[in-house]
Protein backbone atom coordinates (compact mmCIF):
# COMPACT_ATOMS: atom_id res chain seq x y z
CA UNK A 1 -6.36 -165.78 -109.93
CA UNK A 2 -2.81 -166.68 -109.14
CA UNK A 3 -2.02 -168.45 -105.29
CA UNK A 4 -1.41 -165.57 -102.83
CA UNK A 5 1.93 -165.03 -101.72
CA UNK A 6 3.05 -165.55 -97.94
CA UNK A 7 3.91 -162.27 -96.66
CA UNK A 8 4.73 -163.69 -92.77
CA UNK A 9 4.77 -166.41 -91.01
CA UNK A 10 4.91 -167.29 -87.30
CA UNK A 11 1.58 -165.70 -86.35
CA UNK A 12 -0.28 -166.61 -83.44
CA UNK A 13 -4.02 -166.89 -84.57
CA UNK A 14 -4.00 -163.20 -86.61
CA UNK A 15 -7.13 -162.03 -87.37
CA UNK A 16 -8.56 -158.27 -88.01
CA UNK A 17 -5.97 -157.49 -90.29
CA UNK A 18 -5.48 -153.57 -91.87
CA UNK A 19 -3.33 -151.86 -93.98
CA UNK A 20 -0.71 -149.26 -92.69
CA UNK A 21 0.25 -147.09 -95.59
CA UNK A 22 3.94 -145.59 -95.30
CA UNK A 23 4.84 -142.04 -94.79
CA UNK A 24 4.06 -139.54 -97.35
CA UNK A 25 7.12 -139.68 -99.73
CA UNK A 26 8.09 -143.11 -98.53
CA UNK A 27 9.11 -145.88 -100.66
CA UNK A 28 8.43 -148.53 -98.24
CA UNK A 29 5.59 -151.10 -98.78
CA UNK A 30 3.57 -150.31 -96.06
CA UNK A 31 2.74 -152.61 -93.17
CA UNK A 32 -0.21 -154.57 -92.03
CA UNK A 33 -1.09 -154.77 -88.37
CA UNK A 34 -3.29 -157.48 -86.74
CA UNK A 35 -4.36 -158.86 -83.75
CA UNK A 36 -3.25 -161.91 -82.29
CA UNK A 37 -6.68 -163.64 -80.87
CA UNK A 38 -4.76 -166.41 -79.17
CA UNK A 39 -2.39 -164.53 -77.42
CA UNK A 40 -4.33 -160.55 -76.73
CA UNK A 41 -1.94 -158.61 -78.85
CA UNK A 42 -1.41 -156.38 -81.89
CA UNK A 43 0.96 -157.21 -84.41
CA UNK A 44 2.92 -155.18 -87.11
CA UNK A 45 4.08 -157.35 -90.05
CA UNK A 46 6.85 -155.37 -92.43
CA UNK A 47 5.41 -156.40 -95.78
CA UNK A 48 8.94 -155.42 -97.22
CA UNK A 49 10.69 -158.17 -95.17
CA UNK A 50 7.76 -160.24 -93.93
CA UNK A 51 9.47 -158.76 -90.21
CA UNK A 52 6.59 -159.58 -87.62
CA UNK A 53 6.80 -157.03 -84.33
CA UNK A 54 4.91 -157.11 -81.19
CA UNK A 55 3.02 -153.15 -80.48
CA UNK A 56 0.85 -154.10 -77.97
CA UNK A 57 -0.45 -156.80 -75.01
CA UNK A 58 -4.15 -156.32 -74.63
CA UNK A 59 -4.42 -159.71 -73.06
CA UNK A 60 -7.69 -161.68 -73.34
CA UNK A 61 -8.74 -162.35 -77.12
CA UNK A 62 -7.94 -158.99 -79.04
CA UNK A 63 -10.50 -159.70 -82.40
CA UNK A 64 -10.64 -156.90 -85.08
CA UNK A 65 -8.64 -154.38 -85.48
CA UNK A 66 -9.54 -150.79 -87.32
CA UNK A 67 -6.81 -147.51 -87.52
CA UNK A 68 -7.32 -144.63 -85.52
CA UNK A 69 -6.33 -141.11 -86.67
CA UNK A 70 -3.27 -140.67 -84.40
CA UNK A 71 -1.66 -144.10 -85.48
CA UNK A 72 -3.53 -145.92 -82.79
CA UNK A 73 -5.89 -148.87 -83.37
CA UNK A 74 -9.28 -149.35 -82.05
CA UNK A 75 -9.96 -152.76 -81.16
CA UNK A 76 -12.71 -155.63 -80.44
CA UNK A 77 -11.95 -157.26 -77.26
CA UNK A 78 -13.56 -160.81 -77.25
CA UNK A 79 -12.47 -161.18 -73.49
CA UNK A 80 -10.19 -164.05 -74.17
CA UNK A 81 -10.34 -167.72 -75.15
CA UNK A 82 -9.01 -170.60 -73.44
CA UNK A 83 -7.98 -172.43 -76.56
CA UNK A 84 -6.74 -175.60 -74.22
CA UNK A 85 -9.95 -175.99 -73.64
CA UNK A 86 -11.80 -175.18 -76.82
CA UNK A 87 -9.35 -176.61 -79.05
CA UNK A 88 -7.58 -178.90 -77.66
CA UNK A 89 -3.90 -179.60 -79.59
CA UNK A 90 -4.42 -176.66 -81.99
CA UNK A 91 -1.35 -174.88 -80.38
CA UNK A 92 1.41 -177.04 -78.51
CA UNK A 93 2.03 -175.92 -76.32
CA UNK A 94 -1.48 -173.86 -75.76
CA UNK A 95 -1.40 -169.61 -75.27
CA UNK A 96 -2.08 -168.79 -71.83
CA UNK A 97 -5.84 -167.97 -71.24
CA UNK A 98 -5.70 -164.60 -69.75
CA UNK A 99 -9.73 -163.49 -69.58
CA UNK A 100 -10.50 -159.56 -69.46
CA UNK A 101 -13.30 -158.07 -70.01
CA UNK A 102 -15.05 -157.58 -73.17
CA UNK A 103 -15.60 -154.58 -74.68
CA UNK A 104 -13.75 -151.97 -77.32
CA UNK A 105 -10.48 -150.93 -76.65
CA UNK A 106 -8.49 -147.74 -77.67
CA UNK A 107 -4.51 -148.96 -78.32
CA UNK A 108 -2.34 -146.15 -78.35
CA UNK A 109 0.34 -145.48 -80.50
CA UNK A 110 3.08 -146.49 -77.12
CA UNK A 111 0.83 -149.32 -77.16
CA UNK A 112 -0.88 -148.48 -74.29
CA UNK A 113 -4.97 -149.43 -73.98
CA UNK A 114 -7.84 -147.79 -72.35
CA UNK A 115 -11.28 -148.78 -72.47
CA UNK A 116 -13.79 -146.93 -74.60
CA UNK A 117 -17.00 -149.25 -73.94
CA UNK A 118 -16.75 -152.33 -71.26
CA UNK A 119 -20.28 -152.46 -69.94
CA UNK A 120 -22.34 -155.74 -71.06
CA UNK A 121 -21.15 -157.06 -73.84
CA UNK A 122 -20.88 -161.10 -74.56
CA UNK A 123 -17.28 -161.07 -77.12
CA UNK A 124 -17.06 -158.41 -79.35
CA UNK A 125 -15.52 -159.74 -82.54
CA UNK A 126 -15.55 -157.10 -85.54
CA UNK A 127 -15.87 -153.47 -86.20
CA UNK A 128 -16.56 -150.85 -89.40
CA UNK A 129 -15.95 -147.32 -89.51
CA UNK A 130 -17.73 -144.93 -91.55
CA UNK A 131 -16.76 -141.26 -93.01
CA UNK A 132 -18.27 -139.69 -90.30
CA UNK A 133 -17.33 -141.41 -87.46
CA UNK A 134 -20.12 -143.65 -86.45
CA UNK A 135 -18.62 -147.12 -85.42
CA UNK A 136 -20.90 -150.58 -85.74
CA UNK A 137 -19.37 -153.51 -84.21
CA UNK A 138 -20.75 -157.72 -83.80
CA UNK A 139 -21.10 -158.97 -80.57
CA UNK A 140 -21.73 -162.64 -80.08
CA UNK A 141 -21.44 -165.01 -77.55
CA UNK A 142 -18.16 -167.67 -77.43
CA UNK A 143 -18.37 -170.34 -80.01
CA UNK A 144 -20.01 -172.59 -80.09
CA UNK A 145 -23.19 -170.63 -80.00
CA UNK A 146 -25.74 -171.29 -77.42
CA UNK A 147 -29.31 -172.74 -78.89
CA UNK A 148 -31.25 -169.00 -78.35
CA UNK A 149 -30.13 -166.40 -80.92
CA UNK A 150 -28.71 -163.73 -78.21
CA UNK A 151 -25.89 -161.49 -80.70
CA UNK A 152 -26.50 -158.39 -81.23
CA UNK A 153 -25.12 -155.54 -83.60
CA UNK A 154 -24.38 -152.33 -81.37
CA UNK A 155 -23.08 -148.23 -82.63
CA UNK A 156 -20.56 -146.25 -81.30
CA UNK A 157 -21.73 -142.47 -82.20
CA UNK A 158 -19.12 -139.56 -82.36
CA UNK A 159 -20.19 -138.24 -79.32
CA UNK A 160 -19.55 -141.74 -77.28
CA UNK A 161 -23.43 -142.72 -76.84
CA UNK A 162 -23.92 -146.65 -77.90
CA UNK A 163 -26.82 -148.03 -79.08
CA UNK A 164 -28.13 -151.58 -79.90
CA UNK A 165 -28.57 -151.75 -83.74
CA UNK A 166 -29.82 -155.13 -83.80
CA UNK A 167 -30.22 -158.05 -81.77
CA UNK A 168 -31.42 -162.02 -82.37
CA UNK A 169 -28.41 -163.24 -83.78
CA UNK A 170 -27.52 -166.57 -83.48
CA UNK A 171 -23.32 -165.74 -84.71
CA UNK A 172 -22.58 -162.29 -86.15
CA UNK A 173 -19.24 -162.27 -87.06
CA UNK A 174 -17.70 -160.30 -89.65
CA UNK A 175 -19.35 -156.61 -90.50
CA UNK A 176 -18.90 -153.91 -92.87
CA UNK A 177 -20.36 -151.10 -94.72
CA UNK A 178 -21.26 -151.05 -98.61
CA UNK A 179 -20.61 -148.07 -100.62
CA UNK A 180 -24.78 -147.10 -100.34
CA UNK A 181 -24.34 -147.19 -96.53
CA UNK A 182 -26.59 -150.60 -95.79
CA UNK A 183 -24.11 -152.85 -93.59
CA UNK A 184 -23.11 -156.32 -94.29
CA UNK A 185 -22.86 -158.74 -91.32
CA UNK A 186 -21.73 -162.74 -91.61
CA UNK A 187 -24.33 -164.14 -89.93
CA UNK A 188 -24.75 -167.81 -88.80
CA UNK A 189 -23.70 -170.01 -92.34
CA UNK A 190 -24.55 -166.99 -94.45
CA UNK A 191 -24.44 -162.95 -95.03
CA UNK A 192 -27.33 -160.51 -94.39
CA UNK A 193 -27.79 -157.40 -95.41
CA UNK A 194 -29.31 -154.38 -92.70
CA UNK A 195 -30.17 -150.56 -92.33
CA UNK A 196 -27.76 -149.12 -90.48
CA UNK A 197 -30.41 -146.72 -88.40
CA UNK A 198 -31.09 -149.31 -85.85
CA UNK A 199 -34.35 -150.54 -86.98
CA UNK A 200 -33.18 -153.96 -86.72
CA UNK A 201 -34.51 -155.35 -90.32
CA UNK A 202 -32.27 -156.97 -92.28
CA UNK A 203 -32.58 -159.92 -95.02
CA UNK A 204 -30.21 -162.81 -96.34
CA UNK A 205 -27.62 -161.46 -99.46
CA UNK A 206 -26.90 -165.26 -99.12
CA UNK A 207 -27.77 -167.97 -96.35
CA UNK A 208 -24.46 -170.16 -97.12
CA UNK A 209 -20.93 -168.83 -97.70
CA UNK A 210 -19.51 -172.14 -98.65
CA UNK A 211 -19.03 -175.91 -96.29
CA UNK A 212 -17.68 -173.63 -93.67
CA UNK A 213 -19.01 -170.47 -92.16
CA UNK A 214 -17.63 -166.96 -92.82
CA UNK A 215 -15.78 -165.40 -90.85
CA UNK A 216 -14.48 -161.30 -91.49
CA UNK A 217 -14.74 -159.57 -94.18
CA UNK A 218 -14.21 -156.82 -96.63
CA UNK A 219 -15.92 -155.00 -99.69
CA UNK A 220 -14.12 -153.63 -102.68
CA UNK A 221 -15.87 -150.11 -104.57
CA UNK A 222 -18.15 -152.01 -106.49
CA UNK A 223 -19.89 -153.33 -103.24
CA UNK A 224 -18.23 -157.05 -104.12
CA UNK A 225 -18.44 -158.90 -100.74
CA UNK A 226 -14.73 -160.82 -99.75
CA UNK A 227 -15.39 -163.45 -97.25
CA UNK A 228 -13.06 -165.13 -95.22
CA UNK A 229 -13.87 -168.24 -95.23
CA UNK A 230 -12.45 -170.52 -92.25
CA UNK A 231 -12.02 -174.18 -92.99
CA UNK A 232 -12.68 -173.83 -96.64
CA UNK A 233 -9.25 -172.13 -96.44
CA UNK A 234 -9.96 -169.10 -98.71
CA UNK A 235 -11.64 -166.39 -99.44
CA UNK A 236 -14.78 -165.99 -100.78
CA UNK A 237 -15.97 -163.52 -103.65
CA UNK A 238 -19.81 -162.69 -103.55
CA UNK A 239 -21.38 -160.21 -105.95
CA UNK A 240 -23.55 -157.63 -103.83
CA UNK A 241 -26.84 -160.00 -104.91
CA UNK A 242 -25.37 -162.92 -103.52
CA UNK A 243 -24.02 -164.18 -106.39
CA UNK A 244 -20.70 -166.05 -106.04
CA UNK A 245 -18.09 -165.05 -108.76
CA UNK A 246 -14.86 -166.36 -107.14
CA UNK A 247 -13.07 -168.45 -104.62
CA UNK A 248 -9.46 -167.78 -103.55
CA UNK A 249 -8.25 -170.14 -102.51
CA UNK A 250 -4.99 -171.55 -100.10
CA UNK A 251 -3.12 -174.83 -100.15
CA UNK A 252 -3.05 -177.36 -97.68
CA UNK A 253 -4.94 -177.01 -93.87
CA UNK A 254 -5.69 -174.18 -92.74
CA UNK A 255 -8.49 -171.82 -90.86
CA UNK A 256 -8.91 -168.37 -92.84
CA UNK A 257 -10.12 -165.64 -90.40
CA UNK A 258 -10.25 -162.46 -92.20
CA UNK A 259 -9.27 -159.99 -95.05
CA UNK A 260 -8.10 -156.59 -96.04
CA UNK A 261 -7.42 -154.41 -99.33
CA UNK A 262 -4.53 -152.15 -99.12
CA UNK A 263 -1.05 -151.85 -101.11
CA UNK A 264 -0.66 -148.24 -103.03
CA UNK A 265 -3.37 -148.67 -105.34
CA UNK A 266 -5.82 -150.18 -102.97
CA UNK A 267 -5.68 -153.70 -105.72
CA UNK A 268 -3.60 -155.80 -102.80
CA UNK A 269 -5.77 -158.15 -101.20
CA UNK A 270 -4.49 -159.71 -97.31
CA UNK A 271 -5.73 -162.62 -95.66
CA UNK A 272 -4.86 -163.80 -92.11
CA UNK A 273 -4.85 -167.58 -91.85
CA UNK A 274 -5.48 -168.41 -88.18
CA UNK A 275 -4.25 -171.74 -88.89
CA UNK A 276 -0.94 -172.45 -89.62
CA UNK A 277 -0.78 -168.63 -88.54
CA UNK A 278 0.45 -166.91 -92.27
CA UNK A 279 -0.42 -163.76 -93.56
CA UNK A 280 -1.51 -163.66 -97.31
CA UNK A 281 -1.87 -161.56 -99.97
CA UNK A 282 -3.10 -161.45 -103.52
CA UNK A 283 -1.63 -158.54 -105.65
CA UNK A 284 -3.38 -156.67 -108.49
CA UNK A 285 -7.27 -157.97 -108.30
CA UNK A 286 -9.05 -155.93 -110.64
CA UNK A 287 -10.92 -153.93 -108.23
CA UNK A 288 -9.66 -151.85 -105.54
CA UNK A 289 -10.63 -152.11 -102.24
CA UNK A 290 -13.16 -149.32 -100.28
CA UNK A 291 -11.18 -146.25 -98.62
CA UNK A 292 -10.39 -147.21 -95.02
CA UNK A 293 -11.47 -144.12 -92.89
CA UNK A 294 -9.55 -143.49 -89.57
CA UNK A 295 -11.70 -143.36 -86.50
CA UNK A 296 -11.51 -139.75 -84.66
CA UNK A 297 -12.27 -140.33 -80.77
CA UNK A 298 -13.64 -137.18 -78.81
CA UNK A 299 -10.23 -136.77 -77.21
């Protein structure tokens, strides 16, 4: 597989990123949006001219990102980090820590932000989506993790109830659905599989993603998992029995936070690389990605 190919530069810590197909009858390349964790913000990166814009302040540490059906987003809110202190001379000079609480956020398409759940949670970090509306979503605590296993796995129904799916965690991270409905969550070094009916059970696809831990992901349609995968600097390719078929990966330094599919035929693959703060992508893989569905709030 060929390097990717820097789409934008200049980003703050992206992570959570999706693809923003143009208007019907458009012959513009789309755009991807992601959130900037360092800084509590969405981003909109023109992948015609690489053009990064600012669409919203969330403040705090704004994690994944997913569409919502009236051009909104719906987004993890990790509550904010105080990279000074955490990571000391990764940014010079460092973002401003401005905490909020955690919870899932609704971002409007003025950019605007209301609170759809804020009750409890440690730092949400990642979110799926399914067909019909049902919304899973990691929380665990700040890294590092503390010595007890306390992340849990919660679900957002349609009609705004949440439930815990799964607790006992000691770092779920990344999450997403497979095309036979089980979900796949980065867990600790490794990936587990789980029912998604809140029974809790769930067993290792594969208990090591590489030197580093994984951080988001994304499937394509034959349930291939695509792991970012943080200081390895790359992503990941897992078959769905744990098998590892491929590593893409980037040059130099870098901290690799999460990935996408998207482009016209679904074949693009996009990476956000926390570190030097880049946006990737990888053009024509020879699987497309899984159909992104829209989340429909009650109102």
């Amino acid at each position: 597989m060929p390097d990717g190919e820097i789409i934008a530069t200049g980003l703050h810590f992206p992570e959570g990123p999706v693809w923003c197909p143009p208007p019907r009858g458009s012959v513009d390349a789309g755009a991807i949006v992601c959130t900037s964790v360092a800084d509590g913000a969405l981003d909109r990166v023109d992948l015609a001219t690489g053009t990064v814009e600012r669409i919203a302040d969330l403040g705090g540490g704004a994690n994944a990102a997913w569409p919502v059906i009236d051009g909104g987003f719906l987004v993890t809110q990790n509550g904010g980090i105080d990279f000074g202190a955490r990571a000391p001379g990764l940014f010079n000079p460092p973002p401003l820590y401005r905490p909020v609480t955690p919870g899932l956020q609704r971002v409007y398409p003025d950019g605007s932000a209301e609170y759809v759940a804020d009750d409890g949670f440690l730092a949400p970090n990642d979110l799926v989506v399914s067909e019909g509306g049902t919304v899973w979503f990691t929380d665990p605590p700040h890294f590092p993790p503390p010595a007890d296993p306390v992340g849990t796995v919660h679900r957002l129904d349609p009609d705004g109830a949440i439930h815990v799916v799964a607790d006992g965690f000691q770092y779920c991270n990344g999450i997403a659905l497979e095309p036979g409905g089980a979900l796949v969550v980065v867990e600790a070094q490794g990936l587990v599989r789980m029912a998604p009916d809140g029974t809790g059970e769930r067993e290792w696809i594969t208990k090591r993603v590489g030197a580093s831990a994984g951080d988001g992901i994304c499937l394509d349609v034959d349930g291939r998992i695509y792991v970012a995968s943080t200081a390895d600097h790359g992503v990941r390719v897992f078959e769905p029995d744990g098998t590892e078929v491929e590593f893409l990966a980037l040059s130099g330094p870098g901290i690799t936070t999460n990935c996408c599919f998207g482009g016209l035929d679904g074949r693009t693959l996009f990476a956000t690389d926390g570190v030097p703060g880049t946006l990737v992508a990888w053009e024509g893989l020879p699987t497309p990605g899984l159909a992104i569905h829209p989340w429909r709030p009650r109102h």
